[in-house]
Protein backbone atom coordinates (compact mmCIF):
# COMPACT_ATOMS: atom_id res chain seq x y z
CA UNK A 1 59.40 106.89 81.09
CA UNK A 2 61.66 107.26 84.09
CA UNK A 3 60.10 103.64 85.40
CA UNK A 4 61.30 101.77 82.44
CA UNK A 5 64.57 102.74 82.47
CA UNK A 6 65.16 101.83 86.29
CA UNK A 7 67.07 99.20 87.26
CA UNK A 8 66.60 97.05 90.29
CA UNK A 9 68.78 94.54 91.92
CA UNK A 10 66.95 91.29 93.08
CA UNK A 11 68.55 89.36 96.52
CA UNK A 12 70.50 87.38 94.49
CA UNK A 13 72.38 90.52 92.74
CA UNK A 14 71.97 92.29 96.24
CA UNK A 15 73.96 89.52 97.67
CA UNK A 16 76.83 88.49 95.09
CA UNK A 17 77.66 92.00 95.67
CA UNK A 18 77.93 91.99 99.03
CA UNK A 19 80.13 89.18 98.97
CA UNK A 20 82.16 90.73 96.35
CA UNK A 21 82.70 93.82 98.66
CA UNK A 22 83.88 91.68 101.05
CA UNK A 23 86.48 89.99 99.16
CA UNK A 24 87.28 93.36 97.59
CA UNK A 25 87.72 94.29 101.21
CA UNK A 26 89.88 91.77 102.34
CA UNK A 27 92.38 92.04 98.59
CA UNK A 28 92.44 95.49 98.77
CA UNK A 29 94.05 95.52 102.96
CA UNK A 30 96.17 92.54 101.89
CA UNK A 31 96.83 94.64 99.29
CA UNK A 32 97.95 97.64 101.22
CA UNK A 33 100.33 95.14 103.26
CA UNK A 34 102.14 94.48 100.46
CA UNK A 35 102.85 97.88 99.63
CA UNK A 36 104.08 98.44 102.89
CA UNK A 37 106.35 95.95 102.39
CA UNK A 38 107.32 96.67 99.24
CA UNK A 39 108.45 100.49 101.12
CA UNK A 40 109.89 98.59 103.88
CA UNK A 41 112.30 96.55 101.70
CA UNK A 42 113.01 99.21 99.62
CA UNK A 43 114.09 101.17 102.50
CA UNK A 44 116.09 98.04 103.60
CA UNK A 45 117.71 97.71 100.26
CA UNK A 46 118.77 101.10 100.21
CA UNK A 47 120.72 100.49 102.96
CA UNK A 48 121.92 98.04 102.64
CA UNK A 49 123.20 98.58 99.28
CA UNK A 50 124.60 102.09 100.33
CA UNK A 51 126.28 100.27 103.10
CA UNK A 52 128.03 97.57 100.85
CA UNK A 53 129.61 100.60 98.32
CA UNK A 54 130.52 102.68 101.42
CA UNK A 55 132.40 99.00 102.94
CA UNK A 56 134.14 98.16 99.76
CA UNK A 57 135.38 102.19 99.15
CA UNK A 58 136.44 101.77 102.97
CA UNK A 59 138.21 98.63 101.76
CA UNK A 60 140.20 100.11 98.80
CA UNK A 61 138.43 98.01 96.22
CA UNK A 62 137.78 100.26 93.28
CA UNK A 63 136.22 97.08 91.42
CA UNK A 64 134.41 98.20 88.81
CA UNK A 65 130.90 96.17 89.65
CA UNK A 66 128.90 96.45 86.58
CA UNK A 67 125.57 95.97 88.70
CA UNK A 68 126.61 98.84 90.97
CA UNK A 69 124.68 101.05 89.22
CA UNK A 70 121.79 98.92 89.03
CA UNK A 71 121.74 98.35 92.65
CA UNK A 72 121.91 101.88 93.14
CA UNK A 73 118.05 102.13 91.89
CA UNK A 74 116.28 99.04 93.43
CA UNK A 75 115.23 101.23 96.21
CA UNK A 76 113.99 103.77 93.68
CA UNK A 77 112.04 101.04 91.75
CA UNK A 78 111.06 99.39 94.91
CA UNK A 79 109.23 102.60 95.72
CA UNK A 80 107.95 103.17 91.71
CA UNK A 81 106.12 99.95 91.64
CA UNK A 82 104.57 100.32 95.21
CA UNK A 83 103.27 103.87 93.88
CA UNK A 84 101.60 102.06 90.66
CA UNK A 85 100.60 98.84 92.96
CA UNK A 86 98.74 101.68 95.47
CA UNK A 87 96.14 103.03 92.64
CA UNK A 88 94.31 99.67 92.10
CA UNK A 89 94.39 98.78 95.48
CA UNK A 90 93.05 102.13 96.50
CA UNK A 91 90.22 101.92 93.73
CA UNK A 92 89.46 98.19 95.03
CA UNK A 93 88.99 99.42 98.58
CA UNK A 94 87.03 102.35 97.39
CA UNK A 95 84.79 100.34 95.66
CA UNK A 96 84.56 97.82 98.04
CA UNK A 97 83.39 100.18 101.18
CA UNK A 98 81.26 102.32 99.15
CA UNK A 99 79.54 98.96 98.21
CA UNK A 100 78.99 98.10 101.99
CA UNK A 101 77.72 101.37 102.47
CA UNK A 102 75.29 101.07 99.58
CA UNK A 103 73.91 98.05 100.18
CA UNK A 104 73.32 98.77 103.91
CA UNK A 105 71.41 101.37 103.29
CA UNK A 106 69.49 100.52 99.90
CA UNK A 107 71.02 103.15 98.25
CA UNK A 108 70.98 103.31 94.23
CA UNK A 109 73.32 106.44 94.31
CA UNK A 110 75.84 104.88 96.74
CA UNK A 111 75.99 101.41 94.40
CA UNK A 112 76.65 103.61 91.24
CA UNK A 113 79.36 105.67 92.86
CA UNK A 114 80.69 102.85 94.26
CA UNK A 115 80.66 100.90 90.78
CA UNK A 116 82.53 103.49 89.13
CA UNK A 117 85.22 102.81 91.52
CA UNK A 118 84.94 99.21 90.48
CA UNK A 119 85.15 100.46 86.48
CA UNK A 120 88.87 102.62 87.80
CA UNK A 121 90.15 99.67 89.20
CA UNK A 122 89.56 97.22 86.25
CA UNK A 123 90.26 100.16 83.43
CA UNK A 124 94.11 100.81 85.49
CA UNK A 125 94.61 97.16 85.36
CA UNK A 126 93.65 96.92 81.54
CA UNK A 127 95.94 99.48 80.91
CA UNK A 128 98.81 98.15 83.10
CA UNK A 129 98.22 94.91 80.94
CA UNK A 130 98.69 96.56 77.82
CA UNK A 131 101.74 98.25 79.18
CA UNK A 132 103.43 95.46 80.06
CA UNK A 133 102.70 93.18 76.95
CA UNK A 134 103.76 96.08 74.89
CA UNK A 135 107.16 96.34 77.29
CA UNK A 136 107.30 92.54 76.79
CA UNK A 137 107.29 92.72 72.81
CA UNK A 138 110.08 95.17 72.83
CA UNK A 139 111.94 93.46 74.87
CA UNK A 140 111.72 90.44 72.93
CA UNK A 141 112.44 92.20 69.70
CA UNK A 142 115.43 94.02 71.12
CA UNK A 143 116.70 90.77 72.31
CA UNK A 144 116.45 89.55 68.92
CA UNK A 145 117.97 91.89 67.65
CA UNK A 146 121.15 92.18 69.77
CA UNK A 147 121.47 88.02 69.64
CA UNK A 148 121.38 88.47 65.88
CA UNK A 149 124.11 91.52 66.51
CA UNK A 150 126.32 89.33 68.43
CA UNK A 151 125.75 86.10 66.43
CA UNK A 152 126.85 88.48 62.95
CA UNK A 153 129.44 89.99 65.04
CA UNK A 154 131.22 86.81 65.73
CA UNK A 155 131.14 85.86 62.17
């Protein structure tokens, strides 16, 4: 019974994966740079946000900025965003060597492991897509619903 169920992967399959590692490989470090980036500029931000307040308190100008406080968390959601940004990647390069791996050595284990890292990847970024299309509709609603506010409050 066991020989029915077993699955084999023909040169064709054998190499569309391979190639797919590769290009998992190479999306997943650029990837990776990004995020560092993302850290760097948040660090940069930080500072140079914190060094903008601390010039205009210097400077006797009390202004009341109504972005100040915004500005105060762009570093903070800088580094937020890099956190969520790191799990696909991470799942994307995890797939992607433990492909290599598997297909060097002919190894029906090693492909399924790496697989399921393929399945994390996609299932965080179906999620993170359903996140942000809900966050987009209650936006737009709330939008709506202030215009109409404003547009009644005029009247």
């Amino acid at each position: 019974m066991d020989e029915l169920n077993k699955l084999e992967l023909n040169e064709l399959a054998i190499d569309s994966l391979r190639v797919s590692a590769k290009w998992s490989t190479f999306l997943s470090i650029i990837g990776f740079i990004g995020i560092g980036f993302m850290l760097i500029a948040a660090l940069f931000i930080g500072t140079a946000f914190s060094a903008m307040s601390g010039q205009s308190e210097l400077q006797g100008m009390q202004t009341m900025n109504p972005m100040a406080g915004v500005l105060k968390f762009m570093p903070l959601l800088y580094v937020l965003i890099a956190v969520i940004y790191f799990f696909p990647v991470y799942y994307l390069f995890k797939y992607a060597s433990g492909m290599k791996k598997a297909l060097n050595f002919r190894n029906s284990e090693m492909v399924a492991e790496s697989l399921v890292y393929l399945k994390s990847h996609h299932k965080f970024l179906g999620i993170m897509t359903i996140v942000m299309i809900s966050l987009y509709i209650v936006i737009i609603i709330g939008a709506m619903i202030f215009a109409a506010t404003m547009a009644s409050s005029m009247m």
